[in-house]
Each structure stands twice: as C-alpha cells, then as structure tokens.
PDB file of N, CA and C in Angstrom:
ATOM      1  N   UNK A   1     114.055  71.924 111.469  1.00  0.00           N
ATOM      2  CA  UNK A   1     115.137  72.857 111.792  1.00  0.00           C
ATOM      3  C   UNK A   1     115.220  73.956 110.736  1.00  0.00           C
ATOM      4  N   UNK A   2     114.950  73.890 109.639  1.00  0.00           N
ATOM      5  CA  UNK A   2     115.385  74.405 108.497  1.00  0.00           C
ATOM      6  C   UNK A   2     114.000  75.350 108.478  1.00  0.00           C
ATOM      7  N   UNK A   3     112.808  74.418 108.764  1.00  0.00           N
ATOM      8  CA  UNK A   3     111.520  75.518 108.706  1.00  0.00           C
ATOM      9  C   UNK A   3     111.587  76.587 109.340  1.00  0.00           C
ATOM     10  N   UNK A   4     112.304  76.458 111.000  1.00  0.00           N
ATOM     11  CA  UNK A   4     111.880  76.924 111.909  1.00  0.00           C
ATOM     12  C   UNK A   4     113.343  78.510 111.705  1.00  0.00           C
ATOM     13  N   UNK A   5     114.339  77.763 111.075  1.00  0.00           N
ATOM     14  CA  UNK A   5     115.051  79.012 110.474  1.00  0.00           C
ATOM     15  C   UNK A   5     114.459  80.205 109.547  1.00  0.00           C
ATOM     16  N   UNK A   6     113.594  79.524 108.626  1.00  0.00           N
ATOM     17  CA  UNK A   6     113.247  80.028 107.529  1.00  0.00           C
ATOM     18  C   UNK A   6     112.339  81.203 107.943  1.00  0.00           C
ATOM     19  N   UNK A   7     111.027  80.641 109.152  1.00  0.00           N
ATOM     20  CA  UNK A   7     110.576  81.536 109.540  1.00  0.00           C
ATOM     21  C   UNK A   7     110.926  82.668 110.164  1.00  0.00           C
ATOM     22  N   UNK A   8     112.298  82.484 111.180  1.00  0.00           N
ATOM     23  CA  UNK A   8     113.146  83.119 111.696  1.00  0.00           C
ATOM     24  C   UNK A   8     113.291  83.916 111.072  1.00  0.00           C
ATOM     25  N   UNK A   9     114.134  83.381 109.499  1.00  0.00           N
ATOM     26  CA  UNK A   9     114.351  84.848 108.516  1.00  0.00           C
ATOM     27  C   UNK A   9     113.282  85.975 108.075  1.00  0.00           C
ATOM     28  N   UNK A  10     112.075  85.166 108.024  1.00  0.00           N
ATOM     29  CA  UNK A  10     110.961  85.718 107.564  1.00  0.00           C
ATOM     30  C   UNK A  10     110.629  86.825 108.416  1.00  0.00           C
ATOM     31  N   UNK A  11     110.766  86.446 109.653  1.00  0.00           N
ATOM     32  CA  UNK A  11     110.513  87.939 110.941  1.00  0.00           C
ATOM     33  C   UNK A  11     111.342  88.755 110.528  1.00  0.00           C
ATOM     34  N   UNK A  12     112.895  88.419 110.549  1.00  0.00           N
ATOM     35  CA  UNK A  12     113.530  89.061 110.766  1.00  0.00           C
ATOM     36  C   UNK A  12     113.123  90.495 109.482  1.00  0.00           C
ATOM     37  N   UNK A  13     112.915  89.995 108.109  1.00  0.00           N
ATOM     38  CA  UNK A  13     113.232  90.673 107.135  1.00  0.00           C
ATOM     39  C   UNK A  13     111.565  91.773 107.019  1.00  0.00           C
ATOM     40  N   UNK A  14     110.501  90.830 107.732  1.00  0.00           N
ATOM     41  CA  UNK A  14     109.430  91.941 107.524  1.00  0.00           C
ATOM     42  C   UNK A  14     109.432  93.070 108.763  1.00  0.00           C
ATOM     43  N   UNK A  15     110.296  92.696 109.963  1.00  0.00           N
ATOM     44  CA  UNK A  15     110.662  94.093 111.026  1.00  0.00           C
ATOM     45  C   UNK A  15     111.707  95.046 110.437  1.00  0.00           C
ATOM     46  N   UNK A  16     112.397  94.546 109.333  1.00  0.00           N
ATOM     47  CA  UNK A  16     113.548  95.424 108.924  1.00  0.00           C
ATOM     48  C   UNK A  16     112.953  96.691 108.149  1.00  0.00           C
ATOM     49  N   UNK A  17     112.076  95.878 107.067  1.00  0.00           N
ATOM     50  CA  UNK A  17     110.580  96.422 106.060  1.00  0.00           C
ATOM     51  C   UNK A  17     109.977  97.650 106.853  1.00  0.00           C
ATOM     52  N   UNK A  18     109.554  97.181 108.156  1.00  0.00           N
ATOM     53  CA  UNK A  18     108.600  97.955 108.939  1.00  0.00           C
ATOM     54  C   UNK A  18     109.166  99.251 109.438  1.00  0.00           C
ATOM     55  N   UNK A  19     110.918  98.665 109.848  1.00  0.00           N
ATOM     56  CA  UNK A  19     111.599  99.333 110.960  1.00  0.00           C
ATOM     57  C   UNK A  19     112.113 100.643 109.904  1.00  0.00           C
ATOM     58  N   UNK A  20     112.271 100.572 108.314  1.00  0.00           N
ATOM     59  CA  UNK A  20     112.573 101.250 107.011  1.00  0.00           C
ATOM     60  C   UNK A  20     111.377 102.648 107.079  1.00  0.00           C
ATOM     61  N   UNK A  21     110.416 101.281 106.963  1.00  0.00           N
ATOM     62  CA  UNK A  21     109.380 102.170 106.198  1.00  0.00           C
ATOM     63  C   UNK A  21     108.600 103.037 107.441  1.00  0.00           C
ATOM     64  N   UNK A  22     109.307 103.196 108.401  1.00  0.00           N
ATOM     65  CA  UNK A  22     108.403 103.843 109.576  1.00  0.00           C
ATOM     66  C   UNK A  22     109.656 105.062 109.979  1.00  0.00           C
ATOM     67  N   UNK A  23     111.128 104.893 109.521  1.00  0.00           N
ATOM     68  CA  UNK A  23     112.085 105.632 109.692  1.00  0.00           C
ATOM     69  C   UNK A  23     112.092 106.686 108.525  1.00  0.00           C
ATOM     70  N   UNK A  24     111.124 105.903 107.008  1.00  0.00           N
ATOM     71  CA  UNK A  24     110.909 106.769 105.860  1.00  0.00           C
ATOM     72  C   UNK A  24     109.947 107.541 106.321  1.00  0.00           C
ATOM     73  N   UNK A  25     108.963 107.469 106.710  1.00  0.00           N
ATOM     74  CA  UNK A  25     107.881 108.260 107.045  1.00  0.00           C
ATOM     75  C   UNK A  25     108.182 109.141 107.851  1.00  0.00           C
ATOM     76  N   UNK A  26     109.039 108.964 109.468  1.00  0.00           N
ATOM     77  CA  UNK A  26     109.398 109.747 110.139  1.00  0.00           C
ATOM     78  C   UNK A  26     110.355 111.418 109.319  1.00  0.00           C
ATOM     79  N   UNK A  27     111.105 110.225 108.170  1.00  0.00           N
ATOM     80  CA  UNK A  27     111.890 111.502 107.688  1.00  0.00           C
ATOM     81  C   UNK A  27     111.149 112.465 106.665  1.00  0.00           C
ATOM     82  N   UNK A  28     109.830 111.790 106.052  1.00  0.00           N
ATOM     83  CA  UNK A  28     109.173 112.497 105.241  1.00  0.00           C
ATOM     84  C   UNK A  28     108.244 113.659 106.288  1.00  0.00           C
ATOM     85  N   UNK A  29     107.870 113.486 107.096  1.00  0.00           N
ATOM     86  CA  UNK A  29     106.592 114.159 108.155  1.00  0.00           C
ATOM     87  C   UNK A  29     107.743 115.234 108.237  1.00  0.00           C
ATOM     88  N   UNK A  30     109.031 114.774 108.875  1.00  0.00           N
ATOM     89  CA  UNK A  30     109.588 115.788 109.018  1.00  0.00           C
ATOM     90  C   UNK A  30     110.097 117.065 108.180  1.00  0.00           C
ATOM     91  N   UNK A  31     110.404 116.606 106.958  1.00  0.00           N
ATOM     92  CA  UNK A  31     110.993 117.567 106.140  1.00  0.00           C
ATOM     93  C   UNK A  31     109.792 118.276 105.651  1.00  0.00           C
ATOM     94  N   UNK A  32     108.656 118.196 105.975  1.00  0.00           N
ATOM     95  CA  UNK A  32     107.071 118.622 105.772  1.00  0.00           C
ATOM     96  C   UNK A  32     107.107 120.135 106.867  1.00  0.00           C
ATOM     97  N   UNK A  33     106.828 119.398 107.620  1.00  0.00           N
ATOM     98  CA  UNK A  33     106.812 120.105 109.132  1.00  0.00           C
ATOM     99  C   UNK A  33     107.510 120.811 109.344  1.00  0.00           C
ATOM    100  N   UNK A  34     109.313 120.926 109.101  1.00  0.00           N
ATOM    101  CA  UNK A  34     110.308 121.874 109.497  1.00  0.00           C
ATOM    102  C   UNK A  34     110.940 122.565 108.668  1.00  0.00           C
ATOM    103  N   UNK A  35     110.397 122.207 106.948  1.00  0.00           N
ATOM    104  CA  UNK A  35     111.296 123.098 106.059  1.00  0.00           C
ATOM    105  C   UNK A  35     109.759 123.897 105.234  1.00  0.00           C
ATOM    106  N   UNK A  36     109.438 124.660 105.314  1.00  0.00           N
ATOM    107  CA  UNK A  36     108.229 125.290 104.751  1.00  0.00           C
ATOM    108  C   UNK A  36     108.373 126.079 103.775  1.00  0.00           C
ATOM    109  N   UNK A  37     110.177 126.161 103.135  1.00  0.00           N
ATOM    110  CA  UNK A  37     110.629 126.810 102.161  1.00  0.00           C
ATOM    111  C   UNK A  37     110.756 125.304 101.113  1.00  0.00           C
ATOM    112  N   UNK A  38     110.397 124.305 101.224  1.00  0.00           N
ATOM    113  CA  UNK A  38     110.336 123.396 100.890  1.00  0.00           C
ATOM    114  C   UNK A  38     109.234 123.231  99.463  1.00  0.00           C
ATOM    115  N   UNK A  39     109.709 122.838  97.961  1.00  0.00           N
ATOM    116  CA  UNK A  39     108.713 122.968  97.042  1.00  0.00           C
ATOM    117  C   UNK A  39     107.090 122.573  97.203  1.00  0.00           C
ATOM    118  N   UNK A  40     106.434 122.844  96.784  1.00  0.00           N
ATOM    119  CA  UNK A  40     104.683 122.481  97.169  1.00  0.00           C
ATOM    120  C   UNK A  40     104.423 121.248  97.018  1.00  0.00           C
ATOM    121  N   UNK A  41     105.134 120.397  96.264  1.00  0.00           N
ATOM    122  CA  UNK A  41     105.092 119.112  95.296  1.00  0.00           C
ATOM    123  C   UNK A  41     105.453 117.846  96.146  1.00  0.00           C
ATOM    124  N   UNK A  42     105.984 118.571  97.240  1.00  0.00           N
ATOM    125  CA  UNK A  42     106.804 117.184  98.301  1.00  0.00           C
ATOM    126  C   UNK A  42     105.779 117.426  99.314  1.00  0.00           C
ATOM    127  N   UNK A  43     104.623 118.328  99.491  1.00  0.00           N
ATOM    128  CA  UNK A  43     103.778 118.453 100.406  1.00  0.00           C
ATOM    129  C   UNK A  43     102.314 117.647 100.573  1.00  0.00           C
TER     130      UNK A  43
END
C-alpha cells in the first residue's frame, strides 16, 4: 500500500518537473521571439 503510494507520489512530482520546465521554456522562446528590444545576453 505504502509502495504503491510512494510511486504515486513519484509520478505525480516528475509531471509537475516536466509540466514547470516546459511552461519555463514556453516563457523563455517567448520573450525571445516577441521582445527584440530585449538585451543580446537573454538570446
């Protein structure tokens, strides 16, 4: 019971990871793409 939680948590916390780091990227591409007054250094 306790394993089958544990793994539970384990999904849960590496889709959160994924669901982060794919919402970071979305916001980085973007501020790339739509601000071009944007310093060279974030490019």
């Amino acid at each position: 019971m306790f394993a089958k939680f544990r793994m539970f948590a384990v999904m849960l916390v590496v889709a959160l990871i994924s669901l982060a780091a794919s919402a970071g990227a979305g916001t980085y591409s973007w501020a790339i793409t739509y601000q071009p007054e944007a310093p060279k250094e974030l490019r």
